[in-house]
Protein backbone atom coordinates (compact mmCIF):
# COMPACT_ATOMS: atom_id res chain seq x y z
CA UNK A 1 -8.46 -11.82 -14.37
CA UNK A 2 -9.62 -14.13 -12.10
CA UNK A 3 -8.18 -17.72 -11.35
CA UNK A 4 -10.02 -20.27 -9.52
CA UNK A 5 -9.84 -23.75 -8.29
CA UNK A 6 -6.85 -24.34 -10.70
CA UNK A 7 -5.06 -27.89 -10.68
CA UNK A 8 -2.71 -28.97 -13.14
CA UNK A 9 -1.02 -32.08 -13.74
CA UNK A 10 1.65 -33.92 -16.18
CA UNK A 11 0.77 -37.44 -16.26
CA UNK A 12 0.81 -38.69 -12.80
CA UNK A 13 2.50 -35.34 -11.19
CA UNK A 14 0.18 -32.99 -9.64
CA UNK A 15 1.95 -29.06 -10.28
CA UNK A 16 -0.77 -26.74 -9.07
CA UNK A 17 -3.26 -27.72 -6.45
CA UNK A 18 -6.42 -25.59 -6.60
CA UNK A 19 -4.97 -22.58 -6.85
CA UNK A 20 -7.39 -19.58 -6.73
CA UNK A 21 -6.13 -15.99 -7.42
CA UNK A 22 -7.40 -12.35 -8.45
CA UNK A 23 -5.86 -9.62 -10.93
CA UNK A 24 -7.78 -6.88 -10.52
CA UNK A 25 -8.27 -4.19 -13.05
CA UNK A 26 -5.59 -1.76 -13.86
CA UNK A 27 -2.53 -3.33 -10.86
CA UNK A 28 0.29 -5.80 -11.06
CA UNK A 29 0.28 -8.94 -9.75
CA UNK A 30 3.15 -10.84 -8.95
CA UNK A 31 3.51 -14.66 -9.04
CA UNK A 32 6.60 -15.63 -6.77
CA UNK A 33 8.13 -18.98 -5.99
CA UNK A 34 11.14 -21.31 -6.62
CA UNK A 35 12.17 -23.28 -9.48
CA UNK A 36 9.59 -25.93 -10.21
CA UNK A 37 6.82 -24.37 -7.59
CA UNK A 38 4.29 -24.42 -10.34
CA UNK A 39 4.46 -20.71 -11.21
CA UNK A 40 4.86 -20.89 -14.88
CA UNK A 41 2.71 -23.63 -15.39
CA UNK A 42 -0.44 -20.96 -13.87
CA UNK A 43 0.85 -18.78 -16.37
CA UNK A 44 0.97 -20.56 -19.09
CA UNK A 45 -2.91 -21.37 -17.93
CA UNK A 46 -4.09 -18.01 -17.96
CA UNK A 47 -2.36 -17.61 -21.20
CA UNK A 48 -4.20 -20.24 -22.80
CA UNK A 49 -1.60 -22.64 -23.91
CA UNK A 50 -2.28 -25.18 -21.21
CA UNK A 51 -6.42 -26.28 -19.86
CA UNK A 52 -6.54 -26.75 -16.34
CA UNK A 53 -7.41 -30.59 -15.47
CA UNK A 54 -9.68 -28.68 -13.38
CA UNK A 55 -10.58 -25.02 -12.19
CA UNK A 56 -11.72 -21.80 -14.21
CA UNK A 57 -10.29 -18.86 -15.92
CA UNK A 58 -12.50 -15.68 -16.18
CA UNK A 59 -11.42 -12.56 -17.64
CA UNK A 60 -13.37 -9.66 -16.90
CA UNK A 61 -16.63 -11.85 -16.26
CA UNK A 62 -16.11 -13.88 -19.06
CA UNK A 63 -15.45 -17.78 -19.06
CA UNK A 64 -12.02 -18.14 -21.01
CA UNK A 65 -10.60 -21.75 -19.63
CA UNK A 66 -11.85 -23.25 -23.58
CA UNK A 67 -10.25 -20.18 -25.71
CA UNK A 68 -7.54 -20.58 -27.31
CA UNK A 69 -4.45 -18.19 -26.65
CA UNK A 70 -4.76 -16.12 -29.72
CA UNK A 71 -8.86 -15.02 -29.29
CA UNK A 72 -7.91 -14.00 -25.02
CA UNK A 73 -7.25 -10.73 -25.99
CA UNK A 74 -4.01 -11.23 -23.82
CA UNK A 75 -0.49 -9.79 -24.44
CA UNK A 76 2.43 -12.10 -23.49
CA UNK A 77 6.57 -10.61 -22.51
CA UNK A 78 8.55 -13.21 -22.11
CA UNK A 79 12.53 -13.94 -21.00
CA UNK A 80 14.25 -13.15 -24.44
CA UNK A 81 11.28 -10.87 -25.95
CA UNK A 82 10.98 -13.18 -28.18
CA UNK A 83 11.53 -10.83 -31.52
CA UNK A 84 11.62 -11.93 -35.49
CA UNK A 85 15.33 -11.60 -35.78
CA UNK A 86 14.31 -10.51 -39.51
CA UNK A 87 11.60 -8.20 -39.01
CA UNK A 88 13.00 -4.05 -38.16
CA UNK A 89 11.93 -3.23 -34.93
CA UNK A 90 8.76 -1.30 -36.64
CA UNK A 91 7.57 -4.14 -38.16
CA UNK A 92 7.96 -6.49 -34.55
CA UNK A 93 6.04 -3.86 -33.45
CA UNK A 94 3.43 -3.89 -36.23
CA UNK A 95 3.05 -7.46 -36.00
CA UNK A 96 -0.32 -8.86 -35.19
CA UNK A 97 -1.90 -5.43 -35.52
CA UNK A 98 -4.61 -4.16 -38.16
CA UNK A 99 -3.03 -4.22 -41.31
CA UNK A 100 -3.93 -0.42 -41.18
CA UNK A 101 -2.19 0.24 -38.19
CA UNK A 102 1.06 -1.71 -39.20
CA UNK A 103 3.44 1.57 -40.18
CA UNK A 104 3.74 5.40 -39.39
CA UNK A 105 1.95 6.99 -36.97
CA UNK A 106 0.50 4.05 -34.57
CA UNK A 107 4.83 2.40 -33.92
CA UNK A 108 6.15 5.85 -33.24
CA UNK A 109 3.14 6.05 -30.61
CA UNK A 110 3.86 2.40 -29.23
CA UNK A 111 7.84 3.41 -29.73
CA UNK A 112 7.27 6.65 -28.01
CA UNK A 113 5.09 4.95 -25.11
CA UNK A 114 8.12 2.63 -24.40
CA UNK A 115 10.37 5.84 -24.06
CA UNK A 116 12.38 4.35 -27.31
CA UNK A 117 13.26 6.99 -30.04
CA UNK A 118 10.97 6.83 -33.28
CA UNK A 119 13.93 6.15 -35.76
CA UNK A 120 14.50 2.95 -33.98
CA UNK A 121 11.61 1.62 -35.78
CA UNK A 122 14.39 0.97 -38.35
CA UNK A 123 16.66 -1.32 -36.41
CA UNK A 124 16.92 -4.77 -35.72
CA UNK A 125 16.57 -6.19 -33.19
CA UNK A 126 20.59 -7.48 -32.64
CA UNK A 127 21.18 -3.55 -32.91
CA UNK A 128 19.73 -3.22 -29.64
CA UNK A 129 20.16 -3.68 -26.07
CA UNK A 130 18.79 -6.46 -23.63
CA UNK A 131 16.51 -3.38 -22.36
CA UNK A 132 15.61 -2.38 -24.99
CA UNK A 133 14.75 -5.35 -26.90
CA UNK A 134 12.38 -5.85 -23.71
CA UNK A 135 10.42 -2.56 -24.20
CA UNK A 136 10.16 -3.37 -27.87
CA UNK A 137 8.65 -6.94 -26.72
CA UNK A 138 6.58 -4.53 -24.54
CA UNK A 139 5.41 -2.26 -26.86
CA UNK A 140 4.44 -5.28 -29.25
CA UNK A 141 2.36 -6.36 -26.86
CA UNK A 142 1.06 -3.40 -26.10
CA UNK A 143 -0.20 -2.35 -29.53
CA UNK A 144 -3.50 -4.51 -29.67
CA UNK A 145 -4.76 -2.64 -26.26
CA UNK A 146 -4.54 -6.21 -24.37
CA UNK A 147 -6.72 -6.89 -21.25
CA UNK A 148 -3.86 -8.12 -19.28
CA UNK A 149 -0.23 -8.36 -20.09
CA UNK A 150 1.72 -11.60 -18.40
CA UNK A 151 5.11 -11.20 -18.19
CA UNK A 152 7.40 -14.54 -17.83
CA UNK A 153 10.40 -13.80 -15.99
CA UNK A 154 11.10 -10.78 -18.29
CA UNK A 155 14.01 -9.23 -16.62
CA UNK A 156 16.13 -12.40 -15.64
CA UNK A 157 18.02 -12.10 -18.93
CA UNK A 158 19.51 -8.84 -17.81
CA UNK A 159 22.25 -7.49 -15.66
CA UNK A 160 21.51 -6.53 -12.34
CA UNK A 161 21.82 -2.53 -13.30
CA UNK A 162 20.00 -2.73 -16.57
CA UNK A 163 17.55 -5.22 -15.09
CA UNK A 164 16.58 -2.56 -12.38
CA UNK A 165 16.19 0.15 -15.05
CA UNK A 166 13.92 -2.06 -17.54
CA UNK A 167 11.89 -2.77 -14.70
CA UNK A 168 11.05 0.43 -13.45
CA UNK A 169 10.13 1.56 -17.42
CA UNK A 170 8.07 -1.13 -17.87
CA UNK A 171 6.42 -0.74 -14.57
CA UNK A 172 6.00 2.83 -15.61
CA UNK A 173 4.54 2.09 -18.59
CA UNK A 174 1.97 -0.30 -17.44
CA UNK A 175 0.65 2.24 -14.77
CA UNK A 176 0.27 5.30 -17.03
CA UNK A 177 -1.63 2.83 -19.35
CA UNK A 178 -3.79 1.65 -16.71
CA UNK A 179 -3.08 -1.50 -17.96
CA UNK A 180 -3.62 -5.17 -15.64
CA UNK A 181 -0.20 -7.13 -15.62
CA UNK A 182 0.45 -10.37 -14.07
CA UNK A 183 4.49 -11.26 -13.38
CA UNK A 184 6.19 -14.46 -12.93
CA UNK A 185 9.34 -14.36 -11.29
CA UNK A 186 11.86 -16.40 -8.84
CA UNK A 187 13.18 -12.57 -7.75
CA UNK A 188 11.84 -11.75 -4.69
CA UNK A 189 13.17 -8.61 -4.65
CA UNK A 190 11.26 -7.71 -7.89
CA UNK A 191 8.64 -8.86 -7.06
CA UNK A 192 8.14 -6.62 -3.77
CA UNK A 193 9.38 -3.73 -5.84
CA UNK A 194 7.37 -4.32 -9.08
CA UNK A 195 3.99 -5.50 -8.01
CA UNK A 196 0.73 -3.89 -6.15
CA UNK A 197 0.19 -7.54 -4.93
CA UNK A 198 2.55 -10.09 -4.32
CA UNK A 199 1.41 -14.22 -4.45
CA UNK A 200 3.89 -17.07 -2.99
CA UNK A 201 3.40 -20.33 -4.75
CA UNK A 202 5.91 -23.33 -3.01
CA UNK A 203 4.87 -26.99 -4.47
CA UNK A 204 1.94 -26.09 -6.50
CA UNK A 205 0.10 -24.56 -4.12
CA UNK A 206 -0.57 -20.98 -3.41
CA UNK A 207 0.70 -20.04 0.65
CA UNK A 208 0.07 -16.46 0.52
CA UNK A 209 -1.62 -13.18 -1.64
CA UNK A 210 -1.28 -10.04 -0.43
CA UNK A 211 0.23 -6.53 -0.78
CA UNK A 212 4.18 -6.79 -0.95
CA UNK A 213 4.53 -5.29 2.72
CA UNK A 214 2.10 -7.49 4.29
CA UNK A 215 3.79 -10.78 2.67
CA UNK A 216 7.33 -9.65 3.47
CA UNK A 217 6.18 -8.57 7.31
CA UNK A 218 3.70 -10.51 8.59
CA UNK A 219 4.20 -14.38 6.53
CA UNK A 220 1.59 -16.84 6.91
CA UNK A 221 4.62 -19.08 7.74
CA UNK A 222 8.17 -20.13 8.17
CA UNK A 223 8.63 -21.02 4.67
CA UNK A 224 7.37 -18.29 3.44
CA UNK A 225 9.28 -16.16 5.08
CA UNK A 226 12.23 -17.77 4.69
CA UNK A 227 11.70 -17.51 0.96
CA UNK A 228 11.05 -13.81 0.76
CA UNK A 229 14.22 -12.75 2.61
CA UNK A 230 17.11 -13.20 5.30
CA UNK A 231 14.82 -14.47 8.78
CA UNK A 232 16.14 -14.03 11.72
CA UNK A 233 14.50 -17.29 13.51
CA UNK A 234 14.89 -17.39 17.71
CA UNK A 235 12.91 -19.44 20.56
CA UNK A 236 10.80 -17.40 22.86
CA UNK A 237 8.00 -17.20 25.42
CA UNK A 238 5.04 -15.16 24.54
CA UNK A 239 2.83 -13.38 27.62
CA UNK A 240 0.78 -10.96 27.17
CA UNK A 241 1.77 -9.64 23.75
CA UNK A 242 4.95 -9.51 24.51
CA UNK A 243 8.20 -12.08 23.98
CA UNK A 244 11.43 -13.21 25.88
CA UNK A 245 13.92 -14.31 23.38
CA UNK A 246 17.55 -14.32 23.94
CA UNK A 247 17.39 -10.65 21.93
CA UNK A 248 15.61 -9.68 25.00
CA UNK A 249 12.01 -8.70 25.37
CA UNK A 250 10.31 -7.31 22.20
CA UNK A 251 6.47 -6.86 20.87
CA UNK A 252 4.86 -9.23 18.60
CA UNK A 253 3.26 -7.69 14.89
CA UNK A 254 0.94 -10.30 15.45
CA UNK A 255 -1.81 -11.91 17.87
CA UNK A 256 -0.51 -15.50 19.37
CA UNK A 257 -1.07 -17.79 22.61
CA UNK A 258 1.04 -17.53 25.66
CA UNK A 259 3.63 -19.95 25.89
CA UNK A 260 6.56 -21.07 23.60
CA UNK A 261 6.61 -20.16 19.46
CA UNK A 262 9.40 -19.54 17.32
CA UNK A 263 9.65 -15.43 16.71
CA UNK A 264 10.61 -14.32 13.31
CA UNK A 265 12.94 -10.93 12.75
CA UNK A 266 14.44 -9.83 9.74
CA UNK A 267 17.91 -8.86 9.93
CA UNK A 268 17.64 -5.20 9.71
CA UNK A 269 15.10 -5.29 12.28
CA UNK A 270 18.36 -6.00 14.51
CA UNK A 271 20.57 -2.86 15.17
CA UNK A 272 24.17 -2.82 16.16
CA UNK A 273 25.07 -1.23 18.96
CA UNK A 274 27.83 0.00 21.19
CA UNK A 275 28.46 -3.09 23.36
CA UNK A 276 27.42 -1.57 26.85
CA UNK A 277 24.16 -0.41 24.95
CA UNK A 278 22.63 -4.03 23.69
CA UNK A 279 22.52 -7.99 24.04
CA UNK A 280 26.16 -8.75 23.57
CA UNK A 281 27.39 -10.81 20.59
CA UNK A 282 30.36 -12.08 19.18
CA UNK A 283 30.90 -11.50 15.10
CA UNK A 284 32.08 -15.00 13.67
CA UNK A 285 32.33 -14.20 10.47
CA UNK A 286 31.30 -11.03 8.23
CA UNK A 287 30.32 -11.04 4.11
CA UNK A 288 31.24 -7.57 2.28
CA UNK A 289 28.41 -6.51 0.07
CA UNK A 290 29.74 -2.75 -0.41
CA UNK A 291 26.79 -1.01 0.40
CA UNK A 292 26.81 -3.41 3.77
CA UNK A 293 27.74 -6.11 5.30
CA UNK A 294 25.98 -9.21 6.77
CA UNK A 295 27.61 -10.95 9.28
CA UNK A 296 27.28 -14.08 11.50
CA UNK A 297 26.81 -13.56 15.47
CA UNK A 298 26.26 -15.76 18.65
CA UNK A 299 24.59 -13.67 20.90
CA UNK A 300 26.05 -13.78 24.45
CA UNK A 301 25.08 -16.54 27.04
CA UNK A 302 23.27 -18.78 23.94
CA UNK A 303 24.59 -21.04 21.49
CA UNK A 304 22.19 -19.05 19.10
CA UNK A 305 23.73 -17.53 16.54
CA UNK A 306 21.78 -14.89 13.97
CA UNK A 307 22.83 -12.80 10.93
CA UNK A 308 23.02 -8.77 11.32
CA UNK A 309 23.09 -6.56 8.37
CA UNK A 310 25.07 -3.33 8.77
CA UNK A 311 26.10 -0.35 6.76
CA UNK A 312 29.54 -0.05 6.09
CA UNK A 313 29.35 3.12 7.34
CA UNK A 314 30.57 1.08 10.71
CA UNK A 315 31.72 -2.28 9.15
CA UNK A 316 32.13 -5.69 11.17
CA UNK A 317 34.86 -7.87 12.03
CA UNK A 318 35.26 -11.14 12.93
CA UNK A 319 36.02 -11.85 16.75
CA UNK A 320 34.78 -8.15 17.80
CA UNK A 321 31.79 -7.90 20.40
CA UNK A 322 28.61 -5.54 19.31
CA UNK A 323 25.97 -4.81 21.32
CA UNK A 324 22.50 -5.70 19.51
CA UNK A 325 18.81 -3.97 20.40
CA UNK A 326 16.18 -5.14 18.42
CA UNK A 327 13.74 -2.05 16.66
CA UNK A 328 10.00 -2.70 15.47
CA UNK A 329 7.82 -5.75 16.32
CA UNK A 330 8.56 -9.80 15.95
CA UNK A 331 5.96 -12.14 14.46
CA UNK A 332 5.45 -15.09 16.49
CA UNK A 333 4.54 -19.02 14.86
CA UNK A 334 3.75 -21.97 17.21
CA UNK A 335 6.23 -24.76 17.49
CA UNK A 336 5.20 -26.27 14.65
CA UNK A 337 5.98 -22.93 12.39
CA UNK A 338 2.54 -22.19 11.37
């Protein structure tokens, strides 16, 4: 699927602003941004149940922005699954299909594909689980062999353990399928983890496509990366590929002119140290996650102050002194945080 030029507006507000993106065949794409970014609305374009006020929908070489939802041979997932509280499981599944294909054979295939038992095709759907309501949803969608399958928010509905799990089946799924799958989520986390490529959308507009590594390491900007995880933000002076920050002196990921930028780190970038061993800093305060903990320091000398994420192999305290060494390369914007 490919989206170009794409504006959208209610009334007087302007939600997308030519907003160009590609699908390709047979990967996951993942649509990314904060509440009221725009993100669903582009969705709900490609689905076919808004037209653009301007821009193009094409699905494999083929002009779609006129069809109508039900002739884009698109499935659709969406936060609740969206299953006939009345209709077994079977017939959820069977719903929309040939009226030959509607029983037997053809749901314990699209039961089996979803890794759910065949004699669930006799449930309903309040004798299941969150999850497994969602594969059902997926499997439904599944069963008229779909070009692309959006998924809105999917997972969001779910605890964080069973959200995990559903993810990685569906993800599963849709790769031994080969099938194209476009994801809209406010989880950045899921969408790094889920998708082959990874698109930032902040006020309507589209800051950033790319694969998930590239977007979380080297952002386009501040913003972005701000959005996509925990920044580490310092002042520094940049000379010959290097930069002095008051971390000390470490190597830029990217190309930028000499002279003053902002450098961007992400907090395990930042390893604690003994304190003879590092910068010194001084913990001010420390948030217990379990697995780690992120704390608060002002590094010694500066009034800046930066958060550190640690195992809890070697927890932190407030008011104790670390030593801090920065591993792997900054990326450095101009003043202006471009």
């Amino acid at each position: 699927m490919q989206l170009t030029g794409i504006s959208h507006r209610y009334g007087a507000h302007q939600v997308l602003h030519n907003v160009t993106l590609e699908c390709p065949a047979g990967t996951a794409t993942a649509i990314v941004g904060p509440s009221g970014s725009g993100k669903t609305t582009l969705l709900r374009t490609a689905a076919g149940f808004l037209t653009p006020s301007q821009g193009q929908v094409m699905l494999d070489g083929t002009d779609i922005t006129s069809r109508p939802a039900h002739r884009r041979s698109i499935g659709l997932v969406s936060q609740d699954g969206a299953l006939f509280p009345h209709l077994s499981v079977g017939r959820n599944i069977g719903f929309g299909l040939p009226r030959g294909q509607r029983g037997g054979s053809r749901i314990g295939e699209l039961l089996d594909l979803v890794s759910l038992p065949a004699d669930y095709a006799d449930r309903r759907p309040d004798q299941l689980s969150g999850g497994q309501r969602q594969r059902v949803a997926l499997a439904r969608a599944l069963g008229r062999r779909p070009q692309i399958i959006l998924l809105d928010e999917p997972f969001s509905a779910l605890d964080a353990g069973l959200r995990e799990r559903t993810r990685k089946a569906v993800q599963k799924v849709l790769r031994s399928t080969g099938t194209t799958a476009l994801l809209v989520t406010h989880d950045q986390d899921e969408a790094l983890s889920f998708a082959d490529s990874v698109a930032v959308i902040q006020e309507g507009t589209l800051r950033q496509a790319g694969a998930p590594e590239n977007i979380y390491n080297l952002p386009a900007d501040l913003a972005t990366a701000r959005f996509l995880g925990e920044a580490v933000v310092l002042e520094g002076q940049v000379s010959a590929g290097w930069a002095e920050c008051a971390l000390g002196r470490v190597p830029l990921r990217n190309e930028s002119p000499t002279g003053f930028v902002h450098l961007l780190l992400r907090p395990e970038q930042i390893e604690v140290t003994e304190p003879e061993q590092g910068i010194l800093g001084l913990v001010l305060d420390a948030d217990y996650f379990g697995h780690d903990t992120t704390a608060v320091v002002r590094l010694h000398g500066s009034q800046e102050e930066i958060r550190v994420r640690q195992l809890n192999t070697q927890p932190l305290e407030p008011g104790e002194t670390i030593g801090l060494r920065v591993t792997g390369a900054a990326v450095a914007y101009p003043p202006g945080g471009h």
